[in-house]
C-alpha atoms as a PDB file:
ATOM      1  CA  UNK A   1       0.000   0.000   0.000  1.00  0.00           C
ATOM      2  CA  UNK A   2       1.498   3.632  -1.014  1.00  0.00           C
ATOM      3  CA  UNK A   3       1.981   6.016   1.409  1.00  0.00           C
ATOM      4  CA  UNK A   4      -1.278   9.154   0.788  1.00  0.00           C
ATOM      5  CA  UNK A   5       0.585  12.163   1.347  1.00  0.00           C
ATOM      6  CA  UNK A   6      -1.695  15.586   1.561  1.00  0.00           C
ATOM      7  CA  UNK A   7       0.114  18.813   1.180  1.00  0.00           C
ATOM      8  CA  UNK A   8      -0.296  22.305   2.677  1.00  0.00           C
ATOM      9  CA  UNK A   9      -1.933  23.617  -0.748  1.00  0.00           C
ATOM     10  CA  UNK A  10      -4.824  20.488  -0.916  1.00  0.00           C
ATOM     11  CA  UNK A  11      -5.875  21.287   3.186  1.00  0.00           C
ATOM     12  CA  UNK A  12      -6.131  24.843   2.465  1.00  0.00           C
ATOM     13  CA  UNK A  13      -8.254  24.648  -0.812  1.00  0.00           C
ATOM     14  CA  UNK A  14     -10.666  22.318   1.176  1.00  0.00           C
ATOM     15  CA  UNK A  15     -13.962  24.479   1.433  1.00  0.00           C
ATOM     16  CA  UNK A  16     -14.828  23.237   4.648  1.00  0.00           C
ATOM     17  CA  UNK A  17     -11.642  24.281   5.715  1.00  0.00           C
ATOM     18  CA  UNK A  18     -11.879  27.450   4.198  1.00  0.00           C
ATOM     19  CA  UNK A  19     -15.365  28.632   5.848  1.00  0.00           C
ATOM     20  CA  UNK A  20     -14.058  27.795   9.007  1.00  0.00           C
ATOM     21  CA  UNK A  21     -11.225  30.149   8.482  1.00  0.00           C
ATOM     22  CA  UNK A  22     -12.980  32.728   7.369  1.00  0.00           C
ATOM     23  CA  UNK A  23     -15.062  32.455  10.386  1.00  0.00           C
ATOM     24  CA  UNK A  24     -12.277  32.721  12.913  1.00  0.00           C
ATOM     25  CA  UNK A  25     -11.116  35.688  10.879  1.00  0.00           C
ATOM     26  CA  UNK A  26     -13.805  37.163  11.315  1.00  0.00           C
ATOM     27  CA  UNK A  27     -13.943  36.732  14.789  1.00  0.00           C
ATOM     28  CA  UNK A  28     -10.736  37.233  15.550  1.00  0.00           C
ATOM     29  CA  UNK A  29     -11.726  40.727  13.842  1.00  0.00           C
ATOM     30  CA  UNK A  30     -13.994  42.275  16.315  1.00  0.00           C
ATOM     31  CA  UNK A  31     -12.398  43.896  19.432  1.00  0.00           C
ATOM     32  CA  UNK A  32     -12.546  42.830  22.889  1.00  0.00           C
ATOM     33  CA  UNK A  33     -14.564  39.335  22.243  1.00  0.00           C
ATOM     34  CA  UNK A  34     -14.078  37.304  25.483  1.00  0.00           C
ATOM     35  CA  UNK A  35     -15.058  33.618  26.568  1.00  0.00           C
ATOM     36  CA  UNK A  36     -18.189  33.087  28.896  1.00  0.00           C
ATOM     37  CA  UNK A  37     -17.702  30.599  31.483  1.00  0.00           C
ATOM     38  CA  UNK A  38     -19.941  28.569  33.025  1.00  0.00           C
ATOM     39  CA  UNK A  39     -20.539  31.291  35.897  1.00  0.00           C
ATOM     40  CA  UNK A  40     -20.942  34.334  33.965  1.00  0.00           C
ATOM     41  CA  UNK A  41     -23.576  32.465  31.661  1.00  0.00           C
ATOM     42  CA  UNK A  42     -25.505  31.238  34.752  1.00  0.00           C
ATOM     43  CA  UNK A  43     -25.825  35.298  35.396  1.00  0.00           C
ATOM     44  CA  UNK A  44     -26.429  36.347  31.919  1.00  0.00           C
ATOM     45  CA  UNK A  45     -29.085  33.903  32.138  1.00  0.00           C
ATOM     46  CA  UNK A  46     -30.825  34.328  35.278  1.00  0.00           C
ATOM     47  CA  UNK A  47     -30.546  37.943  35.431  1.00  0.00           C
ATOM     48  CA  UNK A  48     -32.928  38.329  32.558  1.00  0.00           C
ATOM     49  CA  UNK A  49     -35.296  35.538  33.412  1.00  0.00           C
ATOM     50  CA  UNK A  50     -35.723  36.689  36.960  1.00  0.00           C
ATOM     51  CA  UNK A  51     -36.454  40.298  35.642  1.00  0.00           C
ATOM     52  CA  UNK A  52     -39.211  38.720  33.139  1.00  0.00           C
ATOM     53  CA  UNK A  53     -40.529  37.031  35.787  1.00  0.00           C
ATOM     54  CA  UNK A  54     -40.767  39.544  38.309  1.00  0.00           C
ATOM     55  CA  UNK A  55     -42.587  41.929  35.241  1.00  0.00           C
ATOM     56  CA  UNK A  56     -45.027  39.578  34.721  1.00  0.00           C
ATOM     57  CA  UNK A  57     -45.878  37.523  37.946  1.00  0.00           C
ATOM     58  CA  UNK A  58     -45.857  40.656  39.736  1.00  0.00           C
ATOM     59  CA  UNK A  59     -45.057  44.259  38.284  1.00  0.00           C
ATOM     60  CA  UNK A  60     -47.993  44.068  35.909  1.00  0.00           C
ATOM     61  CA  UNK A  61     -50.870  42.808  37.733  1.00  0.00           C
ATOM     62  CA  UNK A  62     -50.404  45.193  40.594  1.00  0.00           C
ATOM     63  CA  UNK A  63     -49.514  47.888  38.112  1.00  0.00           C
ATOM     64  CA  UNK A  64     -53.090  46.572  36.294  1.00  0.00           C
ATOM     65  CA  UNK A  65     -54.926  46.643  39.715  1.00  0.00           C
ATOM     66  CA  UNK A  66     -53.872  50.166  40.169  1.00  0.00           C
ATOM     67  CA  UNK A  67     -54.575  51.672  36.648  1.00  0.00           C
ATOM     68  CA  UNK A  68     -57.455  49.798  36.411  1.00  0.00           C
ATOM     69  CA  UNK A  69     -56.383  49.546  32.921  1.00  0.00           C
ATOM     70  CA  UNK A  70     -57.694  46.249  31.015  1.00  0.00           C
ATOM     71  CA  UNK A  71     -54.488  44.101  31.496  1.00  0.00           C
ATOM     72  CA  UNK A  72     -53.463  44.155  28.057  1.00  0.00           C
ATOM     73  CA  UNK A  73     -52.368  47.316  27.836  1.00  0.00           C
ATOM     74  CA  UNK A  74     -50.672  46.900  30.794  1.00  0.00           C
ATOM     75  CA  UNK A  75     -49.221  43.590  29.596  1.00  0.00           C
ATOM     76  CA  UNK A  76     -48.545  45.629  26.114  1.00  0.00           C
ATOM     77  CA  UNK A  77     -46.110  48.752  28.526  1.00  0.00           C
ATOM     78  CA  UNK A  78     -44.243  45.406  30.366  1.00  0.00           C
ATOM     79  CA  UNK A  79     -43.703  43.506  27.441  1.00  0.00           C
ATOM     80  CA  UNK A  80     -42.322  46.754  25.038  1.00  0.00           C
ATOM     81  CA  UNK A  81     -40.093  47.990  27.657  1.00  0.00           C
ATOM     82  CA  UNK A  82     -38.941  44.589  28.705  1.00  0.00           C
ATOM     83  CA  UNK A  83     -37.745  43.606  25.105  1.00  0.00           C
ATOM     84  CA  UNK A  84     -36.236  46.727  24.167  1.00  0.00           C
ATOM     85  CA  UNK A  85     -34.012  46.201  27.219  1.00  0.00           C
ATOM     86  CA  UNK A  86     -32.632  43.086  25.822  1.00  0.00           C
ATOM     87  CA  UNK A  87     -32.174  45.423  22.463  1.00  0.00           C
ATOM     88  CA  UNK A  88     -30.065  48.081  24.483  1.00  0.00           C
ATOM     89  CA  UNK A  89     -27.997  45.458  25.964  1.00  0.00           C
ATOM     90  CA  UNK A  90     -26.790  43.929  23.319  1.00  0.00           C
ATOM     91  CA  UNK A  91     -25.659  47.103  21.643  1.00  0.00           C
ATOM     92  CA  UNK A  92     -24.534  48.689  24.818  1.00  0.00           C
ATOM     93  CA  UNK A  93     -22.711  44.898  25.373  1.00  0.00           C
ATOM     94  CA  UNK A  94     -21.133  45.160  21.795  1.00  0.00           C
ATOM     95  CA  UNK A  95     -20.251  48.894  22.889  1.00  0.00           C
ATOM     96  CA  UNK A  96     -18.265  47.691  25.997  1.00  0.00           C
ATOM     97  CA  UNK A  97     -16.027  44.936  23.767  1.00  0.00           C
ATOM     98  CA  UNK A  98     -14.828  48.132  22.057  1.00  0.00           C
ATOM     99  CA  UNK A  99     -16.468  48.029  18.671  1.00  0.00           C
ATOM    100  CA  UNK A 100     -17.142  50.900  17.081  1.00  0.00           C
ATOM    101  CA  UNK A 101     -20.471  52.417  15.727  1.00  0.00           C
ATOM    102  CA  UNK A 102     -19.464  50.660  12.372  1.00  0.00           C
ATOM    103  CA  UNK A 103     -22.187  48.703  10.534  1.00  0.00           C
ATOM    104  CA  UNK A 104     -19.725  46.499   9.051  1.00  0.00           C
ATOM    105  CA  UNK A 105     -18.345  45.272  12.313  1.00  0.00           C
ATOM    106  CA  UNK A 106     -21.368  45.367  14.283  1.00  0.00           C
ATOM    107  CA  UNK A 107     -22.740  42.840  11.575  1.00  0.00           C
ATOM    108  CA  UNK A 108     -19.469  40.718  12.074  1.00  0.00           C
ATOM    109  CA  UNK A 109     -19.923  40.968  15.570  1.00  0.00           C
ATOM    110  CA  UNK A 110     -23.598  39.696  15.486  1.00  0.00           C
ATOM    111  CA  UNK A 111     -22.680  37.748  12.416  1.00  0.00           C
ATOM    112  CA  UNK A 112     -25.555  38.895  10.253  1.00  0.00           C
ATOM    113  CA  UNK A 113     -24.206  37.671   7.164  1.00  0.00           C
ATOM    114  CA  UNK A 114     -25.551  37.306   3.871  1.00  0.00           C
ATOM    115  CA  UNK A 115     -27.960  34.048   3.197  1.00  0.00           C
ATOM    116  CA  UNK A 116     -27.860  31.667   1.365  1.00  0.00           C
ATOM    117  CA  UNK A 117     -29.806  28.975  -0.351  1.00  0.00           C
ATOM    118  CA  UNK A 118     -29.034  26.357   2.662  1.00  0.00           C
ATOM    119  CA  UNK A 119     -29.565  28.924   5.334  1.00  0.00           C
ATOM    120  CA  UNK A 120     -33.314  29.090   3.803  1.00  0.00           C
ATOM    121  CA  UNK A 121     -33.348  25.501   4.039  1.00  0.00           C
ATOM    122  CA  UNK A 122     -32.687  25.585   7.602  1.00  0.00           C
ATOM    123  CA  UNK A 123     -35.198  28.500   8.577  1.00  0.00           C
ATOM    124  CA  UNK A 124     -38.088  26.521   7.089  1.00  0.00           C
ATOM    125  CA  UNK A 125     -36.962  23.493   8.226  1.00  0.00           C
ATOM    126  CA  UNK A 126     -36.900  24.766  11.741  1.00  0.00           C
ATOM    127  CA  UNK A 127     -40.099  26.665  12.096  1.00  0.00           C
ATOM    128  CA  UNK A 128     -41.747  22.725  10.064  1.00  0.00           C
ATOM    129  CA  UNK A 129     -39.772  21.444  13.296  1.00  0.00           C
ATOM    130  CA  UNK A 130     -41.079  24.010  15.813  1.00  0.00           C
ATOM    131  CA  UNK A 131     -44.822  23.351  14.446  1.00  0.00           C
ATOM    132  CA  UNK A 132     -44.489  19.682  15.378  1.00  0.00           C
ATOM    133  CA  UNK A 133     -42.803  20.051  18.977  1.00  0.00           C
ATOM    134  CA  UNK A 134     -44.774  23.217  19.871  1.00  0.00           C
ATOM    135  CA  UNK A 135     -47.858  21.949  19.441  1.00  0.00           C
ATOM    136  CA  UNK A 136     -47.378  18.283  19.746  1.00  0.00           C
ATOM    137  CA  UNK A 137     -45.626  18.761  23.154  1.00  0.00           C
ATOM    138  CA  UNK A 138     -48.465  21.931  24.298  1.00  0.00           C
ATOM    139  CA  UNK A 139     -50.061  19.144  26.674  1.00  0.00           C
ATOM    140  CA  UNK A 140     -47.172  19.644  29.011  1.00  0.00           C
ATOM    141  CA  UNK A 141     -48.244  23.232  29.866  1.00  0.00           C
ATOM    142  CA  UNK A 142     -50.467  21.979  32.238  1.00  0.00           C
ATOM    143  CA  UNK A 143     -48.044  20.330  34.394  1.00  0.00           C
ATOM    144  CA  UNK A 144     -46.407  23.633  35.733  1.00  0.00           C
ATOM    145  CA  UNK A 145     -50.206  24.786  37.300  1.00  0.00           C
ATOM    146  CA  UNK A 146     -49.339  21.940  40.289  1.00  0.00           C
ATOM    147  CA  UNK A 147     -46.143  24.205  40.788  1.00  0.00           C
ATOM    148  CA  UNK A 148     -47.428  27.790  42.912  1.00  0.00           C
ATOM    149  CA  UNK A 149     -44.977  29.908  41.988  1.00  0.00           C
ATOM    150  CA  UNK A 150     -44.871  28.973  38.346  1.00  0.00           C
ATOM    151  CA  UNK A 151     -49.076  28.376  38.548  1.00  0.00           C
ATOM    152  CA  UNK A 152     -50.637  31.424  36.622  1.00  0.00           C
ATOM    153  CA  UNK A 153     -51.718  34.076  38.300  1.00  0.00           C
ATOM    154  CA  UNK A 154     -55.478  34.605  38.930  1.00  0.00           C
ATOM    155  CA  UNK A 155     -55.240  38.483  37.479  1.00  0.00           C
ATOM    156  CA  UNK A 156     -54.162  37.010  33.754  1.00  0.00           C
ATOM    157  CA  UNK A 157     -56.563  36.668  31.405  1.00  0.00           C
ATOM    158  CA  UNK A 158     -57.351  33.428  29.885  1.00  0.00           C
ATOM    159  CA  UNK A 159     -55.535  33.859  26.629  1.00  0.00           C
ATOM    160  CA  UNK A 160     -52.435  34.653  29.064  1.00  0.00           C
ATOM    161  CA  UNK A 161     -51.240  31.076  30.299  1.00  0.00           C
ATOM    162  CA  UNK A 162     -51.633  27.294  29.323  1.00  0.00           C
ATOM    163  CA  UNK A 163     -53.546  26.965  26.459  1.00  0.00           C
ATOM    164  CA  UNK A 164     -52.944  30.505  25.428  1.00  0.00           C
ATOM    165  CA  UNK A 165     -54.390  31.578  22.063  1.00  0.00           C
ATOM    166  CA  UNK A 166     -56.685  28.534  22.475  1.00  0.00           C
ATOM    167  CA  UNK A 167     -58.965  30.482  25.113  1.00  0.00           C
ATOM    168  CA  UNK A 168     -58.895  33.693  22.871  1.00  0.00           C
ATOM    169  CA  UNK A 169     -62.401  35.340  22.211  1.00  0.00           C
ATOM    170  CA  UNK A 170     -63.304  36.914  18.879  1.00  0.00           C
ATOM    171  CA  UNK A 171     -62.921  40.286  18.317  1.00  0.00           C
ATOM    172  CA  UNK A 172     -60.981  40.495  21.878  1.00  0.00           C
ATOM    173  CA  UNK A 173     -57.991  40.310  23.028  1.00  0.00           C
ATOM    174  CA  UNK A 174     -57.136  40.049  27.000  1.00  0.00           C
ATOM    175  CA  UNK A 175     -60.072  41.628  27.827  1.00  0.00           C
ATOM    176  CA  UNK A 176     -59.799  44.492  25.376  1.00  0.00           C
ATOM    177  CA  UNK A 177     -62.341  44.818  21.941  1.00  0.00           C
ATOM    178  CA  UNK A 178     -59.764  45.519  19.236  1.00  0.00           C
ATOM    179  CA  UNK A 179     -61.668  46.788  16.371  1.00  0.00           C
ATOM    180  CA  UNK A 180     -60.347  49.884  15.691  1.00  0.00           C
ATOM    181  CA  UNK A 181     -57.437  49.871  18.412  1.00  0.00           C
ATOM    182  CA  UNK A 182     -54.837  50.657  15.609  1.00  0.00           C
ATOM    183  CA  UNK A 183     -52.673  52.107  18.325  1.00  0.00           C
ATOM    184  CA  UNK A 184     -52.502  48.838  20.145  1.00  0.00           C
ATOM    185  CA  UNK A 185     -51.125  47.051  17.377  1.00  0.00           C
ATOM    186  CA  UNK A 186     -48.804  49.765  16.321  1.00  0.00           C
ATOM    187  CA  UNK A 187     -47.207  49.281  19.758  1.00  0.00           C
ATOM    188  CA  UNK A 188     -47.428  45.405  19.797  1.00  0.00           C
ATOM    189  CA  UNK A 189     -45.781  45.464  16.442  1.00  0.00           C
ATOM    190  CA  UNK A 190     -42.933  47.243  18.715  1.00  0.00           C
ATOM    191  CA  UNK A 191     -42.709  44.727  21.162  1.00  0.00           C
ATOM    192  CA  UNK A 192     -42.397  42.426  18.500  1.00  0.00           C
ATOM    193  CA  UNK A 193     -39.744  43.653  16.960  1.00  0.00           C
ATOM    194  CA  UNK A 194     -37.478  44.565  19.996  1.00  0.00           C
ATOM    195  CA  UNK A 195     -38.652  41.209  21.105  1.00  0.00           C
ATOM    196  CA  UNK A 196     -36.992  39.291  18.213  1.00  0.00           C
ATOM    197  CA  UNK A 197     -34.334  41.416  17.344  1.00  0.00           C
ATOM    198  CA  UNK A 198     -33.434  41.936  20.947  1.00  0.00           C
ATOM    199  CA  UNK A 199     -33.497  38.346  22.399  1.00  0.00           C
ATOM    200  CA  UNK A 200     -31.626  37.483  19.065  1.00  0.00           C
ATOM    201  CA  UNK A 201     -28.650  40.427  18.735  1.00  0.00           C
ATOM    202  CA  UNK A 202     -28.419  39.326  22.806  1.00  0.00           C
ATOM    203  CA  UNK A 203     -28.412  35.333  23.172  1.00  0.00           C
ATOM    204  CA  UNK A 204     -27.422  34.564  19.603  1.00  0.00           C
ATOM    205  CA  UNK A 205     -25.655  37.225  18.222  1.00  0.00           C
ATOM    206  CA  UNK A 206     -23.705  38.366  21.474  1.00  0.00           C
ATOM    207  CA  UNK A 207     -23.728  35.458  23.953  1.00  0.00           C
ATOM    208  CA  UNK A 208     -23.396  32.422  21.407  1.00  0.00           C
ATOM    209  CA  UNK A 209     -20.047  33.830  20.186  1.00  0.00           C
ATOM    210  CA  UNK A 210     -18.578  33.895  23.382  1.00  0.00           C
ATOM    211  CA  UNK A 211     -19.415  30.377  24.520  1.00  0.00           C
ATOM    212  CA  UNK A 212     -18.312  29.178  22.074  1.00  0.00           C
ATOM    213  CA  UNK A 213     -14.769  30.260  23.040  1.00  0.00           C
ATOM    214  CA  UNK A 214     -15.653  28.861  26.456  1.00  0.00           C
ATOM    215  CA  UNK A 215     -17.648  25.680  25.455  1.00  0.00           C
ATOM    216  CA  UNK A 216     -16.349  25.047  21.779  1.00  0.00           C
ATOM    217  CA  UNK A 217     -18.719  22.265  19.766  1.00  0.00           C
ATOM    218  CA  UNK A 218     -21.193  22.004  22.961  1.00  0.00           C
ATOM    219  CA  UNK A 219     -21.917  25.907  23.014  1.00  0.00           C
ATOM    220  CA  UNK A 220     -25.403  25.527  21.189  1.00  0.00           C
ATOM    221  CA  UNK A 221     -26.075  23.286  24.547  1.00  0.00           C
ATOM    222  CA  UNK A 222     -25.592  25.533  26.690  1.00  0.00           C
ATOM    223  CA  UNK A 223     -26.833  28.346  25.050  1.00  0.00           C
ATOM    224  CA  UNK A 224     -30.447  26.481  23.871  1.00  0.00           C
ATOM    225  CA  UNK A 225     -30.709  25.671  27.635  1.00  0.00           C
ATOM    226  CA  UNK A 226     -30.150  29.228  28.739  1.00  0.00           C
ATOM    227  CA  UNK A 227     -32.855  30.891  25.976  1.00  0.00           C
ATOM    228  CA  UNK A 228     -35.385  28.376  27.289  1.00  0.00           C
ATOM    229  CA  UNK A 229     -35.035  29.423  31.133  1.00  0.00           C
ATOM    230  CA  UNK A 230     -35.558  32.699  29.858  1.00  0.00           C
ATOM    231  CA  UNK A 231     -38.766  32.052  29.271  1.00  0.00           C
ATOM    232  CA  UNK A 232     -39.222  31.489  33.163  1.00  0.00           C
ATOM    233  CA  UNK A 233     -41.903  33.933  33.132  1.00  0.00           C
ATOM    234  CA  UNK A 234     -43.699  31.320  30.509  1.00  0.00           C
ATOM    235  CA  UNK A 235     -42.559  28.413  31.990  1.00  0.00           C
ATOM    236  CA  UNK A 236     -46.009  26.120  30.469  1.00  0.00           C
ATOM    237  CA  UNK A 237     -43.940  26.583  27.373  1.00  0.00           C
ATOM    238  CA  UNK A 238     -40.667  25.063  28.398  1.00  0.00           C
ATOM    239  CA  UNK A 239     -40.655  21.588  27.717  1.00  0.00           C
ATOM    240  CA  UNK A 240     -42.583  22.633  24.189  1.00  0.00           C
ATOM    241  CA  UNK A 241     -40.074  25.230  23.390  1.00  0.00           C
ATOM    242  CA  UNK A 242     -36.818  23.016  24.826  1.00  0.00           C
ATOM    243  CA  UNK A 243     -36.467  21.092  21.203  1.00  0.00           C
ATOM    244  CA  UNK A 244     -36.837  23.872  19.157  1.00  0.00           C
ATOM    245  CA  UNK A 245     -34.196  26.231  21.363  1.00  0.00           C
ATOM    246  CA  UNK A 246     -31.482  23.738  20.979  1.00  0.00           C
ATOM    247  CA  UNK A 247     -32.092  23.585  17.311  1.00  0.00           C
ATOM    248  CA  UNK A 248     -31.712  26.855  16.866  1.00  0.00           C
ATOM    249  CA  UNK A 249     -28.675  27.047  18.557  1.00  0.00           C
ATOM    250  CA  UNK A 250     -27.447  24.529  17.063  1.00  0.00           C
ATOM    251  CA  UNK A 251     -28.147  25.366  13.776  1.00  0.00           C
ATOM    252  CA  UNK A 252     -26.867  29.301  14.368  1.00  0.00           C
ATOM    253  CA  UNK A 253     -23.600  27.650  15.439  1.00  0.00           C
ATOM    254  CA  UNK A 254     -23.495  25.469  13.118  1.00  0.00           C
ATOM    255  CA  UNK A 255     -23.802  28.107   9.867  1.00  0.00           C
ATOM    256  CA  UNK A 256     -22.893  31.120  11.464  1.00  0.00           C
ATOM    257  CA  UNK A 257     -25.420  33.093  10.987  1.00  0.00           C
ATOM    258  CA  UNK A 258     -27.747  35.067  13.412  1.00  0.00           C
ATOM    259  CA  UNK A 259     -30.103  36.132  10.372  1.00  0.00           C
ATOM    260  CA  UNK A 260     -31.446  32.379  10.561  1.00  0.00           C
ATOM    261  CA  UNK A 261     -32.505  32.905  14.319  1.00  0.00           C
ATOM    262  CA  UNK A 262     -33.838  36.646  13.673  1.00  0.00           C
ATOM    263  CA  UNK A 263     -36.063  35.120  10.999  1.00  0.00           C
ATOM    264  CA  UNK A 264     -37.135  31.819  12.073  1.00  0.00           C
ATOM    265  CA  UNK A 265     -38.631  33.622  15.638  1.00  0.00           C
ATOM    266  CA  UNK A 266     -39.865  36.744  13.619  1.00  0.00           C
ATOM    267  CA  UNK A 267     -42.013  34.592  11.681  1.00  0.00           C
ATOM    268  CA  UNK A 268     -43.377  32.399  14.141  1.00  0.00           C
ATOM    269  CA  UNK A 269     -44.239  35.205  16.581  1.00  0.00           C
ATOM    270  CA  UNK A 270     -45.892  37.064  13.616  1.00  0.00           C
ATOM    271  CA  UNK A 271     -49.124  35.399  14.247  1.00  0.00           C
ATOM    272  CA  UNK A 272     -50.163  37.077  17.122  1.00  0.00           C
ATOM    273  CA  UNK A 273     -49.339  40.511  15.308  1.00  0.00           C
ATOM    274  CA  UNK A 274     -51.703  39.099  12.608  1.00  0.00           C
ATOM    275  CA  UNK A 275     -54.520  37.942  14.852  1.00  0.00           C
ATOM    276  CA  UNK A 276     -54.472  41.769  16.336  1.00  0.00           C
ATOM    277  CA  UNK A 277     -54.235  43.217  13.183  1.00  0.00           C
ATOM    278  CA  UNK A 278     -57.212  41.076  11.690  1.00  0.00           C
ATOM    279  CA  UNK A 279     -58.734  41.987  15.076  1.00  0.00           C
ATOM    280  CA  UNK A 280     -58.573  45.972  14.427  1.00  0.00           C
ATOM    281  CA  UNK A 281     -59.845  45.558  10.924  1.00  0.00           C
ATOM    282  CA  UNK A 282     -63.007  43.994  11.975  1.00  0.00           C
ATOM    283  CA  UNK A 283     -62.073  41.059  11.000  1.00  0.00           C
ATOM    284  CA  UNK A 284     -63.072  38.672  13.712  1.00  0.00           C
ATOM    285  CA  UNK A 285     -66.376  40.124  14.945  1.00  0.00           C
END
């Protein structure tokens, strides 16, 4: 048998071994980009998911009780305020590293790059995936109301909780008539999009980055576990949203590519802004 002997030139024209150059090069790139340990992402992550809870098991309802405001509009102040937080921490976060106000660096940074053909793939092969576990695993809500300090609260309405959307009434929307309330779904549509873009430029586009460099292939591990506690302030959705979250991260690893994640989550939460849309127009009365 002959000896196989690869040179320098035939590793270097490899593709795969190209892309992954290119990423480190980019990475390698942006300023001040540091590893997150285990510690520092058990903080990142509870820090966050304690606030959201607090907001929403507590802040809101007595802020609701006192207003006597219908609760989604107090809901609607929580939730804006709430996302764009995880919006102005990511760019404050990407501020700190030492980038500049560039747009080509911040979108190395948050590694928005340019999709292609396979990056579509994955986006609608995720949200077919999130369909199936969402749903199919949506019986498991009900095992959190046995837990009281994860039970909902008796001020949320019903479409607020277990079952969500499934308890909506037409033409209504926690408690308030939405024909006409154009204003409301202005401001929900800017929820929405700190929401995505802000849990996305934070967990995905600044966090993910950094464990890897802590974590290497198992980063999309960690980081799927630490998006779905999170959501501790939902926490009927967790074992539904747990397969999807590590796909995600996985995948956003995997291609490098936080556009995937921004577009995947944008699209599934666009139903809601639908239903309220369809909802002001009259649509469901």
């Amino acid at each position: 048998m002959s000896d196989i002997q690869i040179s320098k030139d035939d590793v270097l024209s490899n593709p795969k071994v190209i892309k992954t150059l290119k990423g480190n090069a980019n990475d390698q790139k942006v300023s001040g980009i540091r590893p997150l340990p285990l510690g520092k992402t058990i903080i990142y992550g509870l820090l966050p998911a304690v606030s959201l809870y607090t907001i929403h098991y507590f802040l809101i309802p007595a802020y609701v009780e006192y207003s006597g405001l219908p609760y989604f509009k107090g809901y609607l102040v929580g939730y804006v305020l709430s996302m764009a937080f995880f919006f102005a921490a990511a760019l404050i976060a990407y501020r700190i590293e030492g980038n500049p106000w560039r747009l080509k660096v911040l979108k190395d940074r948050f590694r928005l790059a340019k999709l292609n053909r396979s990056d579509w793939l994955w986006i609608a092969g995720i949200i077919l995936f999130v369909l199936i576990t969402y749903f199919g695993l949506a019986f498991t809500g009900n095992w959190t109301r046995s837990v009281s300090f994860l039970a909902p609260r008796a001020a949320w309405p019903a479409e607020f909780g277990p079952g969500g959307t499934n308890n909506w009434t037409p033409g209504e929307f926690m408690e308030v008539p939405m024909k006409g309330q154009w204003h409301l779904v202005l401001f929900y549509f800017i929820g929405w999009f700190f929401n995505i873009f802000g849990e996305e430029f934070w967990f995905r586009g600044y966090i993910l980055p950094r464990q890897e460099l802590a974590f290497g292939s198992i980063a999309w591990l960690v980081n799927g576990l630490m998006f779905t506690i999170n959501h501790l302030w939902q926490p009927w959705i967790f074992i539904a949203m747990l397969p999807s979250a590590l796909l995600l991260a996985y995948v956003v690893q995997k291609r490098r590519n936080t556009w995937i994640s921004i577009i995947q989550h944008g699209l599934v939460n666009l139903s809601l802004v639908i239903i309220l849309l369809a909802g002001a127009m009259g649509i469901f009365q």
